[in-house]
PDB file of N, CA and C in Angstrom:
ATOM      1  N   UNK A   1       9.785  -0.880  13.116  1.00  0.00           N
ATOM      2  CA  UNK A   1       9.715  -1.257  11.708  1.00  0.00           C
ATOM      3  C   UNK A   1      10.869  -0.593  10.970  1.00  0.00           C
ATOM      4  N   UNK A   2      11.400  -1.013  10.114  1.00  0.00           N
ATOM      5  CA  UNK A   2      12.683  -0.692   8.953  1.00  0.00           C
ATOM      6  C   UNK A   2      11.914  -0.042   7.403  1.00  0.00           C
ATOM      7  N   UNK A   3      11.706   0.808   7.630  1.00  0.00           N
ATOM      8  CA  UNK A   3      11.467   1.498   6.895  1.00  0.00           C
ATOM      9  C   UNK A   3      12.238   1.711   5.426  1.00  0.00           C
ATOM     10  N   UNK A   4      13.653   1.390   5.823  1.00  0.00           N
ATOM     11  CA  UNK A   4      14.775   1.455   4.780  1.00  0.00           C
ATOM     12  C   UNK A   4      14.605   0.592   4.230  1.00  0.00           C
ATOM     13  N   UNK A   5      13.648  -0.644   3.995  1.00  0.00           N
ATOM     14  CA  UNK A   5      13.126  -1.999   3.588  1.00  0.00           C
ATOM     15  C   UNK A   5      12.295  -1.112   2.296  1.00  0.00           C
ATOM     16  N   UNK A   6      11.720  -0.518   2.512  1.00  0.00           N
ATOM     17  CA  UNK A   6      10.365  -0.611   1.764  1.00  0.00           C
ATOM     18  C   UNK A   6      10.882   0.946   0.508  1.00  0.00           C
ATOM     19  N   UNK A   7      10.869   0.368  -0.469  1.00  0.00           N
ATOM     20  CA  UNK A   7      11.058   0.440  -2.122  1.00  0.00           C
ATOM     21  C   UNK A   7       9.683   1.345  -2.295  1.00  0.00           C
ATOM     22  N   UNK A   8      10.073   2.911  -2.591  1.00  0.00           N
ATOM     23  CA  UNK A   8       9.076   3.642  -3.567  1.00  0.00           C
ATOM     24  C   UNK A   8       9.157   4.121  -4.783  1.00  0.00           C
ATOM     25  N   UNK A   9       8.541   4.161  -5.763  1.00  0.00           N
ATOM     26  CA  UNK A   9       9.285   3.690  -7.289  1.00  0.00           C
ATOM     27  C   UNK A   9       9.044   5.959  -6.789  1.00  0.00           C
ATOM     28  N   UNK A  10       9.501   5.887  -8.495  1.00  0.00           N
ATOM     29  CA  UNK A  10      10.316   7.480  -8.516  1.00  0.00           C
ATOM     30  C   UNK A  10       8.950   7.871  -8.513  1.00  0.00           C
ATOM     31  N   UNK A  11       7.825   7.352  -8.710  1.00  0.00           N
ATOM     32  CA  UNK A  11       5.816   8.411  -8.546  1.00  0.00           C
ATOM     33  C   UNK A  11       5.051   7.959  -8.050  1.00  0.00           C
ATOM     34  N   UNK A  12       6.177   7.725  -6.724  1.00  0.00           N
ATOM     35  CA  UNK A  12       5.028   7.912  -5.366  1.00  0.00           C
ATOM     36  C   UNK A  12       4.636   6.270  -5.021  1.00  0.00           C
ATOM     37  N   UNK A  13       4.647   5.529  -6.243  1.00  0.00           N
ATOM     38  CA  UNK A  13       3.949   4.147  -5.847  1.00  0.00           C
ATOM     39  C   UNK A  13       4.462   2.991  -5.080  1.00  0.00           C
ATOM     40  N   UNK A  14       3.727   2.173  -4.157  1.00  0.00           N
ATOM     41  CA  UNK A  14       4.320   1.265  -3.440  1.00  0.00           C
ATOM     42  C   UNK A  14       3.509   0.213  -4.499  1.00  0.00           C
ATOM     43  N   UNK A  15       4.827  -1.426  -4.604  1.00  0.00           N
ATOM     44  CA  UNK A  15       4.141  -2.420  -4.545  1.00  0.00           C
ATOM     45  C   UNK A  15       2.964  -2.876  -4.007  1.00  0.00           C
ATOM     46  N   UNK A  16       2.161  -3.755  -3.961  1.00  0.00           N
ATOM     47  CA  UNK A  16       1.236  -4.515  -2.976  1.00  0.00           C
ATOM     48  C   UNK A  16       2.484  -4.809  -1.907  1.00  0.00           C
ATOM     49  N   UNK A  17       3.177  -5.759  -2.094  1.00  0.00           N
ATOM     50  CA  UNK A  17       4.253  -6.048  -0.551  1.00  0.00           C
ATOM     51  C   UNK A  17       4.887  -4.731   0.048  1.00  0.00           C
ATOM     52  N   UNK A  18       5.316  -3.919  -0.643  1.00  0.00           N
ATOM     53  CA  UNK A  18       6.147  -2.651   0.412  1.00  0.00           C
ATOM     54  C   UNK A  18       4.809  -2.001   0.897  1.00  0.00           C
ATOM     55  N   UNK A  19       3.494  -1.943   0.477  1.00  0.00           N
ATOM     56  CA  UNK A  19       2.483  -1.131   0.875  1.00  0.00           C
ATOM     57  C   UNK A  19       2.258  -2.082   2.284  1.00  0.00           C
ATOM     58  N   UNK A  20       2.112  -3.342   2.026  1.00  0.00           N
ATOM     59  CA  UNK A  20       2.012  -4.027   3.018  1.00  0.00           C
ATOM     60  C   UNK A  20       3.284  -3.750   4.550  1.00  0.00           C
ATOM     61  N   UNK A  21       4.159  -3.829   4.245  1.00  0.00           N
ATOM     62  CA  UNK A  21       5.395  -3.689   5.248  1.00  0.00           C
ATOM     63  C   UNK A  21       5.117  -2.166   5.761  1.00  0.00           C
ATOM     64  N   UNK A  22       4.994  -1.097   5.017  1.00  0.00           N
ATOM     65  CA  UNK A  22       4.513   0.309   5.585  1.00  0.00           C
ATOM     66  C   UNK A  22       3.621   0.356   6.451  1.00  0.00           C
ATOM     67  N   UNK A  23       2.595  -0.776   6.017  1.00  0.00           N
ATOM     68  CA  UNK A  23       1.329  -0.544   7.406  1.00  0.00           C
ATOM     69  C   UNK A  23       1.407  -2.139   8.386  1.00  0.00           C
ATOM     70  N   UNK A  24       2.635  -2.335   8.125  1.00  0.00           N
ATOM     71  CA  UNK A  24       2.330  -3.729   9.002  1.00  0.00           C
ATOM     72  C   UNK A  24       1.343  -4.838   8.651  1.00  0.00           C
ATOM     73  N   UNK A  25       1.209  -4.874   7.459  1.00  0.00           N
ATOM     74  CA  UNK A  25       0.069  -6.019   7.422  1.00  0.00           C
ATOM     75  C   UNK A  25       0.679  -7.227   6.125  1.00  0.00           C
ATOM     76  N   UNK A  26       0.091  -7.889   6.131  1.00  0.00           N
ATOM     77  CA  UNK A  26       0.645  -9.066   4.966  1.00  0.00           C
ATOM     78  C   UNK A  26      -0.304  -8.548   3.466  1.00  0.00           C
ATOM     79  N   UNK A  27       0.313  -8.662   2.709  1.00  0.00           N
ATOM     80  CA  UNK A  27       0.134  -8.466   1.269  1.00  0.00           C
ATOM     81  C   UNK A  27      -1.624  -8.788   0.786  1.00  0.00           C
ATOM     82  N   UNK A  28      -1.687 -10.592   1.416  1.00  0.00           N
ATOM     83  CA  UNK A  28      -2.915 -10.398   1.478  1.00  0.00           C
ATOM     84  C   UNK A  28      -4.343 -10.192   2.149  1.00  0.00           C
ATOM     85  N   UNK A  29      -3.846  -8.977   2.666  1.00  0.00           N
ATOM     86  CA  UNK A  29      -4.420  -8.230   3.611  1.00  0.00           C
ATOM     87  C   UNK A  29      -4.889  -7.285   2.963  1.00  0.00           C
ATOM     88  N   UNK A  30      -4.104  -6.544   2.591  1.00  0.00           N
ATOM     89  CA  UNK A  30      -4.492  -5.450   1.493  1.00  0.00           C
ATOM     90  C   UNK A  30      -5.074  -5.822   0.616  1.00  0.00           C
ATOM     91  N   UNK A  31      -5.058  -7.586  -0.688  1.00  0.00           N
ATOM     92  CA  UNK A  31      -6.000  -7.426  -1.304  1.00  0.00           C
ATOM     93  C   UNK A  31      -7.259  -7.883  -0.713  1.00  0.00           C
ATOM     94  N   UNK A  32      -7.543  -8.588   0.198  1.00  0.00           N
ATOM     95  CA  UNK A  32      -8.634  -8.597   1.212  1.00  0.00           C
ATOM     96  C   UNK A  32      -9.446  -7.080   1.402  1.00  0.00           C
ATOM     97  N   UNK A  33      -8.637  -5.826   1.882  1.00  0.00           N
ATOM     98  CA  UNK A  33      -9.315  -4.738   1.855  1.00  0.00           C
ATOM     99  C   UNK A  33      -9.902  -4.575   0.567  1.00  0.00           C
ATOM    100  N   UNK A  34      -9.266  -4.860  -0.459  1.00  0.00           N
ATOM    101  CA  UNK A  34      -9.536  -4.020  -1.631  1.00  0.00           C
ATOM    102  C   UNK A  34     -10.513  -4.696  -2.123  1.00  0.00           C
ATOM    103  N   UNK A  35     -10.977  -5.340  -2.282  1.00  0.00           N
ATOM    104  CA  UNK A  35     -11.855  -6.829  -2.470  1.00  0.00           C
ATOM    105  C   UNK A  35     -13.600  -5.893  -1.541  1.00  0.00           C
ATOM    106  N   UNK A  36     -12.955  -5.334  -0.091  1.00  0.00           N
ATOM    107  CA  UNK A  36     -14.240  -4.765   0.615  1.00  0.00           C
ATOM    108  C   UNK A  36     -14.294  -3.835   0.747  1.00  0.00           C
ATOM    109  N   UNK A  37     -13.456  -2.639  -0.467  1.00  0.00           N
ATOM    110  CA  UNK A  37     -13.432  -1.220  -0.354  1.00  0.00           C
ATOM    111  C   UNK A  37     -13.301  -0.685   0.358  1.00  0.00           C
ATOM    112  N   UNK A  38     -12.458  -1.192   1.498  1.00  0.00           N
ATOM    113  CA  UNK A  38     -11.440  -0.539   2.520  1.00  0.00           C
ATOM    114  C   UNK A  38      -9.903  -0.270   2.541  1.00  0.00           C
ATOM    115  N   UNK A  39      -9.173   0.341   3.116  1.00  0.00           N
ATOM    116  CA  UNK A  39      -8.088   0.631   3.529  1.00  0.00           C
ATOM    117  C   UNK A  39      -7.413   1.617   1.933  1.00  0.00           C
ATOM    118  N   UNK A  40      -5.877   1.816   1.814  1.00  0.00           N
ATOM    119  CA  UNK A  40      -5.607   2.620   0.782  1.00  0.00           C
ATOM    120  C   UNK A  40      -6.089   2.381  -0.419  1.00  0.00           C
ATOM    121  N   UNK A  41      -6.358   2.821  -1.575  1.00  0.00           N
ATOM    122  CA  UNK A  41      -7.163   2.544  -2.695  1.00  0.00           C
ATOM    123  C   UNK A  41      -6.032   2.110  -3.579  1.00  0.00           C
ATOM    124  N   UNK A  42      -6.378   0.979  -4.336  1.00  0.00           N
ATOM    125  CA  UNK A  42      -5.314   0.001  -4.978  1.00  0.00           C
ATOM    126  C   UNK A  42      -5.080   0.825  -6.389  1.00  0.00           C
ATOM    127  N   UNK A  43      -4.114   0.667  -7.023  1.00  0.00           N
ATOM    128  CA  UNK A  43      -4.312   1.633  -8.544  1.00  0.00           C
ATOM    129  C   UNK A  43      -3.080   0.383  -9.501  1.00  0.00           C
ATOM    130  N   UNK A  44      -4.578   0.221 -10.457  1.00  0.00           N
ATOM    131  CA  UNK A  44      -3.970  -0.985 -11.305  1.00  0.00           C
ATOM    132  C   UNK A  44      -3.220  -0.723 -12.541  1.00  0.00           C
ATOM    133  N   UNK A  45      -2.617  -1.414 -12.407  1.00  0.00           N
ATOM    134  CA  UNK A  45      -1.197  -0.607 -13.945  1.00  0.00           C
ATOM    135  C   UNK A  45      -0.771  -2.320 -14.269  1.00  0.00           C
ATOM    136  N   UNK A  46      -1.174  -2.369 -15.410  1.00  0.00           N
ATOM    137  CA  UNK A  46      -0.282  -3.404 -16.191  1.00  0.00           C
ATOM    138  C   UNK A  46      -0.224  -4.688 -15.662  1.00  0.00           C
ATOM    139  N   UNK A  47      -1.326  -5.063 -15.618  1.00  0.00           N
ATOM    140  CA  UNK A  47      -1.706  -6.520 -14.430  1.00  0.00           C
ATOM    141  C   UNK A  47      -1.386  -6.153 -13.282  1.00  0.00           C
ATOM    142  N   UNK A  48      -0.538  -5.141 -12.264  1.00  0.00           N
ATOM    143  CA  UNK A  48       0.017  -5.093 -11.540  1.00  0.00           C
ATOM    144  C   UNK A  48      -0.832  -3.956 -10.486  1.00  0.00           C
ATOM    145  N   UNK A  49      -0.729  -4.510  -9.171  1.00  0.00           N
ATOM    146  CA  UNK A  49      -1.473  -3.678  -8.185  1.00  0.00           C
ATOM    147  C   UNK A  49      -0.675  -2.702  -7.383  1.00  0.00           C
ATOM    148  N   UNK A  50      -0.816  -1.476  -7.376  1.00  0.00           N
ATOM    149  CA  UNK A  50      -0.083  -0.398  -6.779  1.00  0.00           C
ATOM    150  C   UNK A  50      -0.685   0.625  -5.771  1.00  0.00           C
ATOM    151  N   UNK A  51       0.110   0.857  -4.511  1.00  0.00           N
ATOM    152  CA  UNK A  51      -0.398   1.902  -4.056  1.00  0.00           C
ATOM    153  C   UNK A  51       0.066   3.128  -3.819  1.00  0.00           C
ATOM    154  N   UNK A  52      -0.555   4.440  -3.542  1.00  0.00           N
ATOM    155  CA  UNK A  52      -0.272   5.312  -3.550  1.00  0.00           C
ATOM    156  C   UNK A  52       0.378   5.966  -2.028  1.00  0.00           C
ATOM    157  N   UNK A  53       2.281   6.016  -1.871  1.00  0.00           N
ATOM    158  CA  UNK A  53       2.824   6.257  -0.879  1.00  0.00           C
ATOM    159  C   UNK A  53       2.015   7.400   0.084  1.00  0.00           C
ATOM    160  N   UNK A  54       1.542   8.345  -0.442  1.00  0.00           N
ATOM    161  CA  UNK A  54       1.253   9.462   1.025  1.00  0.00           C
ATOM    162  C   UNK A  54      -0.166   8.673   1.191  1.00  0.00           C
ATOM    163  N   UNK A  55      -1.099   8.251   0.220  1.00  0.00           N
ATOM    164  CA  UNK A  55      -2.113   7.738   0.799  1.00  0.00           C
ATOM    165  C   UNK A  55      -2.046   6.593   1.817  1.00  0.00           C
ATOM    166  N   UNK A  56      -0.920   5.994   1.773  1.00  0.00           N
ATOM    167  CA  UNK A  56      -0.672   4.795   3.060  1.00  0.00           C
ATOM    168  C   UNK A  56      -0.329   5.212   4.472  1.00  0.00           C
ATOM    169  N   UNK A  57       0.544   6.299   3.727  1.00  0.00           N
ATOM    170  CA  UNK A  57       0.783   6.894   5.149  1.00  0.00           C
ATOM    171  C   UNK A  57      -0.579   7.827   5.966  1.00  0.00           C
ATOM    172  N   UNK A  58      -1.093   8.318   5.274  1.00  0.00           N
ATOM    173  CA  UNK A  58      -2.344   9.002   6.022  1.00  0.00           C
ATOM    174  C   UNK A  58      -3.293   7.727   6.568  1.00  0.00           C
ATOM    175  N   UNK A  59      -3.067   6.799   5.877  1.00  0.00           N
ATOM    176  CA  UNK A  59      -3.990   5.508   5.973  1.00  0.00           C
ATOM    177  C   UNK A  59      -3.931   5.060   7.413  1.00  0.00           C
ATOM    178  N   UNK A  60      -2.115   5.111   7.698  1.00  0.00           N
ATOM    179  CA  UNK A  60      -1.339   4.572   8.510  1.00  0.00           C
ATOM    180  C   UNK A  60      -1.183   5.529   9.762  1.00  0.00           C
ATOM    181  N   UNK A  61      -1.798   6.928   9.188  1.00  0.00           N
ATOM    182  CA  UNK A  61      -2.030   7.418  10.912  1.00  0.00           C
ATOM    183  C   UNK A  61      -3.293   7.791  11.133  1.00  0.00           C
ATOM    184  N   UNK A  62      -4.261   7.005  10.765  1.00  0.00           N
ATOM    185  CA  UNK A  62      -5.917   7.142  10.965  1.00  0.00           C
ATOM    186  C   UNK A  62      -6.745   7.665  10.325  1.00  0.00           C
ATOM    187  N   UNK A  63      -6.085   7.919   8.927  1.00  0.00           N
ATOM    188  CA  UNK A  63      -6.897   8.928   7.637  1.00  0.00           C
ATOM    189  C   UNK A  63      -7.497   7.866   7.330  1.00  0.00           C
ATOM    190  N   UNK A  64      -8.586   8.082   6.235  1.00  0.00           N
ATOM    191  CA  UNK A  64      -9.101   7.150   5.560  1.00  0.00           C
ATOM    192  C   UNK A  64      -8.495   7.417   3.866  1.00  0.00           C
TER     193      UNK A  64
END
């Protein structure tokens, strides 16, 4: 995976799509989790769905 792809704004937050590319999954995948209160916890700002970078990554090596 290309990591150099994926955009973290300056506090920590990933898009829905770069959160997606970090864990390998399609965009709506993640809102699928979020929908069944699984996987990283979504954080809503301004119509807009965001996630929290170290929480993906712990997500992404078997944290919850």
């Amino acid at each position: 995976m290309d990591f150099s792809r994926i955009q973290v704004l300056p506090d920590g937050r990933l898009s829905r799509s770069n959160a997606a590319k970090l864990l390998g999954r399609q965009a709506k995948t993640l809102a699928e989790w979020s929908s069944k209160g699984i996987g990283p916890r979504p954080i809503r700002s301004g119509g807009r769905v965001f996630y929290d970078y170290n929480e993906c990554l712990s997500f992404a090596r078997g944290g919850a």
